[in-house]
N, C-alpha and C. Protein backbone atom coordinates (compact mmCIF):
# COMPACT_ATOMS: atom_id res chain seq x y z
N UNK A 1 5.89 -6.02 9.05
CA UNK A 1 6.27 -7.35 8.64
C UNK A 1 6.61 -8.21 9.87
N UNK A 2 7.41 -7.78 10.75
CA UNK A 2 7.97 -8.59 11.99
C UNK A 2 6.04 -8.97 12.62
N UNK A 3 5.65 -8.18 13.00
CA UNK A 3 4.02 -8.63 13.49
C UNK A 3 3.50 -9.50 13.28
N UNK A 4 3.32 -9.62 11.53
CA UNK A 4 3.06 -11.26 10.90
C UNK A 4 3.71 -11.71 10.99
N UNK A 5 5.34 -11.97 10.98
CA UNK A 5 6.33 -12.99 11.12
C UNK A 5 6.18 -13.90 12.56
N UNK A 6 5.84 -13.04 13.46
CA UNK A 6 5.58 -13.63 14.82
C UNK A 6 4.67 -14.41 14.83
N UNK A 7 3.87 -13.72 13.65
CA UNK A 7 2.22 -15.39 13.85
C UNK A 7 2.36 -16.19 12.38
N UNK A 8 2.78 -15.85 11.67
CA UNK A 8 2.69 -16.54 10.12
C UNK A 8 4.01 -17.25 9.67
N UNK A 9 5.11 -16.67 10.79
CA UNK A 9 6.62 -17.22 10.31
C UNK A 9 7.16 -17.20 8.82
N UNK A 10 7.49 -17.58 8.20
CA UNK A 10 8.13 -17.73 6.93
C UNK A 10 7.10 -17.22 5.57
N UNK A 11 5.71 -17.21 6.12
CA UNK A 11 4.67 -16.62 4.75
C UNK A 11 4.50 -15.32 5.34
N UNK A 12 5.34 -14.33 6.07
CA UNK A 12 4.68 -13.30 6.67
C UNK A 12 4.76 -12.17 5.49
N UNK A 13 5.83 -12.34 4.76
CA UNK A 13 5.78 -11.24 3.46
C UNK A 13 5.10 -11.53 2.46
N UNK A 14 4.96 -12.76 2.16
CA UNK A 14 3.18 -12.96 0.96
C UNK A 14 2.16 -12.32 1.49
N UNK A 15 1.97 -12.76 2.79
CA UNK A 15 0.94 -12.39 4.10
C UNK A 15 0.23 -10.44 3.52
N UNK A 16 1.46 -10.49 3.85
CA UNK A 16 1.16 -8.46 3.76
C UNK A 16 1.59 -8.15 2.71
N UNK A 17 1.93 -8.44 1.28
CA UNK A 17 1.67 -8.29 0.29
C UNK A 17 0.45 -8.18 -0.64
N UNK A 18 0.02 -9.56 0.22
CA UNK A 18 -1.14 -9.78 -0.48
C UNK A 18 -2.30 -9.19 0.10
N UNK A 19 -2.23 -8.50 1.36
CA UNK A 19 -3.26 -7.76 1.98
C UNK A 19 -2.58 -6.22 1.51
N UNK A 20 -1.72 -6.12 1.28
CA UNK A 20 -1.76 -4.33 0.87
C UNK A 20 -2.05 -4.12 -0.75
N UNK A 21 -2.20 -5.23 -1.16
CA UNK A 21 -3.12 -5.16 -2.85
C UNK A 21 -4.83 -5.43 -2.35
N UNK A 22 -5.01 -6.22 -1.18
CA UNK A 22 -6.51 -6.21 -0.60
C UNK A 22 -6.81 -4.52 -0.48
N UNK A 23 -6.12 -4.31 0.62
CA UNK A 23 -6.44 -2.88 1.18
C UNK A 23 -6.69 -1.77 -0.86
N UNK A 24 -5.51 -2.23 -1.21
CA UNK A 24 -5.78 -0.87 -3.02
C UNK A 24 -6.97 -1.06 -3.05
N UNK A 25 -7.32 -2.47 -3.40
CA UNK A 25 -8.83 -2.99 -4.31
C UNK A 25 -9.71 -2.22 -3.93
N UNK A 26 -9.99 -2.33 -2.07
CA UNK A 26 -10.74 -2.02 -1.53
C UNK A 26 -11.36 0.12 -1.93
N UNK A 27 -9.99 0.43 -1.88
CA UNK A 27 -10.07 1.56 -2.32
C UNK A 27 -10.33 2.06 -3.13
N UNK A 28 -9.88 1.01 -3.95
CA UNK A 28 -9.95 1.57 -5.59
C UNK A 28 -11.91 1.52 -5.71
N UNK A 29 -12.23 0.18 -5.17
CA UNK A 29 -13.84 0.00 -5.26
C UNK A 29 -14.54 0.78 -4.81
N UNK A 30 -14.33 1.55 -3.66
CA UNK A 30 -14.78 2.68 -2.76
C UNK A 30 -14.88 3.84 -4.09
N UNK A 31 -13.78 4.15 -4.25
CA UNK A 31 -13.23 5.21 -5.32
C UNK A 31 -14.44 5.26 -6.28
N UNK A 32 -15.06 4.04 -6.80
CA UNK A 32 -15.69 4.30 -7.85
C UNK A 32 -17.06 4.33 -7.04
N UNK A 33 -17.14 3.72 -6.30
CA UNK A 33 -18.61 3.81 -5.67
C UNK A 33 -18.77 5.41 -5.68
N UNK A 34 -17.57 6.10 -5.37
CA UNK A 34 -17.84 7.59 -4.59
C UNK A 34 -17.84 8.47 -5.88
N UNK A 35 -16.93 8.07 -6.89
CA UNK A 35 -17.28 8.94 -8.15
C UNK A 35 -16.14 9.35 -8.09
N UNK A 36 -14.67 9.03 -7.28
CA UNK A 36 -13.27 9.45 -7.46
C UNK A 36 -12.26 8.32 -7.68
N UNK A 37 -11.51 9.19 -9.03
CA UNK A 37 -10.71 8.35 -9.71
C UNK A 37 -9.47 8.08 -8.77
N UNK A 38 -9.30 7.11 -9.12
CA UNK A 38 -7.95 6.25 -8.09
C UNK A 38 -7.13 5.41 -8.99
N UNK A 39 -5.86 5.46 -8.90
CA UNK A 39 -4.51 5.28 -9.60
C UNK A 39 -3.59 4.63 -8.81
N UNK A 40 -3.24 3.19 -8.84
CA UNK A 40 -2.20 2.24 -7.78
C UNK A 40 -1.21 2.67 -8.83
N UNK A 41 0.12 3.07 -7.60
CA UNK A 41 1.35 3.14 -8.45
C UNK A 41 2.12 2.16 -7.74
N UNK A 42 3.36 1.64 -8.52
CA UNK A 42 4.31 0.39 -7.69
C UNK A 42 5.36 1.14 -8.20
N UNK A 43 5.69 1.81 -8.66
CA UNK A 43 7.09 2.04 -9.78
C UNK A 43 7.26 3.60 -8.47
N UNK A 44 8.43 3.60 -7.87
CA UNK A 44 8.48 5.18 -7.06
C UNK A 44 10.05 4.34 -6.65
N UNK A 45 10.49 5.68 -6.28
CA UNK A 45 12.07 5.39 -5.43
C UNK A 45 11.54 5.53 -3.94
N UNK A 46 11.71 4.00 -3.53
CA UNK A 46 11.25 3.92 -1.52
C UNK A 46 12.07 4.70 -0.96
N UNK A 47 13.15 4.55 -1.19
CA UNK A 47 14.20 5.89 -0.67
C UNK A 47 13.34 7.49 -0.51
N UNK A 48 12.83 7.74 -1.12
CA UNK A 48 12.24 9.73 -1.20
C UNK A 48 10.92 9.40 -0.23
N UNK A 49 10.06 7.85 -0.89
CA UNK A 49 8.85 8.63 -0.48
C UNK A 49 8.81 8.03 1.11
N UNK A 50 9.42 7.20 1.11
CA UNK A 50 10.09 6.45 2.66
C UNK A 50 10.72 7.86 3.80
N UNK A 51 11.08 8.83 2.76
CA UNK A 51 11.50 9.94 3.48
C UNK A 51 10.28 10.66 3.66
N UNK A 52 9.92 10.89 2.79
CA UNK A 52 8.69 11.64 2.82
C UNK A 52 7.61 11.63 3.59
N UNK A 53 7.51 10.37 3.55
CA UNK A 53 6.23 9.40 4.87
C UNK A 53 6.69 9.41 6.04
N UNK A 54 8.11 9.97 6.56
CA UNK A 54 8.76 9.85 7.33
C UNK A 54 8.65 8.32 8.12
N UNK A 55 9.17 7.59 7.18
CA UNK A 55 8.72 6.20 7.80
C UNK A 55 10.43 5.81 8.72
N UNK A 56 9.57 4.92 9.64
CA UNK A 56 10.81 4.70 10.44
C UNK A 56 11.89 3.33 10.25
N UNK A 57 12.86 3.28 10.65
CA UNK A 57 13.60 1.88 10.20
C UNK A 57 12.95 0.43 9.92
N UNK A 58 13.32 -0.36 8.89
CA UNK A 58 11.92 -1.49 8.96
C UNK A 58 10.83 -1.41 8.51
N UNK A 59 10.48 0.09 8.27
CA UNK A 59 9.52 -0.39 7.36
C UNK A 59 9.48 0.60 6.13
N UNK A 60 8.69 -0.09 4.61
CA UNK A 60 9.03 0.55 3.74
C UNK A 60 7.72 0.66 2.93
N UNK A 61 7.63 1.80 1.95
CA UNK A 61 6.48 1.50 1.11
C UNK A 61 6.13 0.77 0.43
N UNK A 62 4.61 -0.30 0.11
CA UNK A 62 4.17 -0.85 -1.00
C UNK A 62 3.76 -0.13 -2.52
N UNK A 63 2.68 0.51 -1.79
CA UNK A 63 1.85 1.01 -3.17
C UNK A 63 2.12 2.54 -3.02
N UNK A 64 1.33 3.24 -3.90
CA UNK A 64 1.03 4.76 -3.75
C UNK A 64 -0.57 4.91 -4.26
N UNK A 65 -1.32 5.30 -3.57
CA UNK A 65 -2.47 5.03 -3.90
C UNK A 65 -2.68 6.68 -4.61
N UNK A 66 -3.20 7.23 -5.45
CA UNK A 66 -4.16 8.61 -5.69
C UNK A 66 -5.20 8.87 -6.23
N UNK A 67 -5.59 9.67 -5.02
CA UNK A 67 -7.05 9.50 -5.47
C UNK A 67 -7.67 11.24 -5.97
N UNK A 68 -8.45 11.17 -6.74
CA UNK A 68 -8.67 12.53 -7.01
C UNK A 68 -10.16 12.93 -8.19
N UNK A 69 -10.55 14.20 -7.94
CA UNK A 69 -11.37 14.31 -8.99
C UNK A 69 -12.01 13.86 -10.15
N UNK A 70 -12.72 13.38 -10.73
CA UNK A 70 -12.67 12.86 -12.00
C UNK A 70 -13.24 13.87 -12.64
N UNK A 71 -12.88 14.05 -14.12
CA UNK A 71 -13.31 15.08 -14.75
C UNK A 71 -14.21 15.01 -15.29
């Protein structure tokens, strides 16, 4: 977020909001091109998976993307 804030100032969190729902789409479209099912989640506690990702101070998760088999 601070990265875009330095060039976008005050729209820097629409900014990368609205590109980390670009980036899902993109995936999700891939996903079907390739024949694997893909699932955007928004609903998670940032706290666990923020641990999990071992993400560092400042920054936090958007989405959860999964992708997997289709049956």
């Amino acid at each position: 977020m601070a990265r875009t804030e330095r060039r976008c100032g005050g729209r820097a969190e629409r900014y990368v909001h609205m590109e980390a729902g670009h980036v899902a789409q993109n995936v999700c479209l891939q996903g079907t091109t390739l024949g694997v099912g893909t699932v955007v989640i928004g609903a998670f506690w940032d706290a666990q998976v923020s641990k999990v990702l071992r993400l560092e101070d400042g920054e936090q998760p958007l989405y959860i993307l999964q992708l997997g088999k289709v049956r």
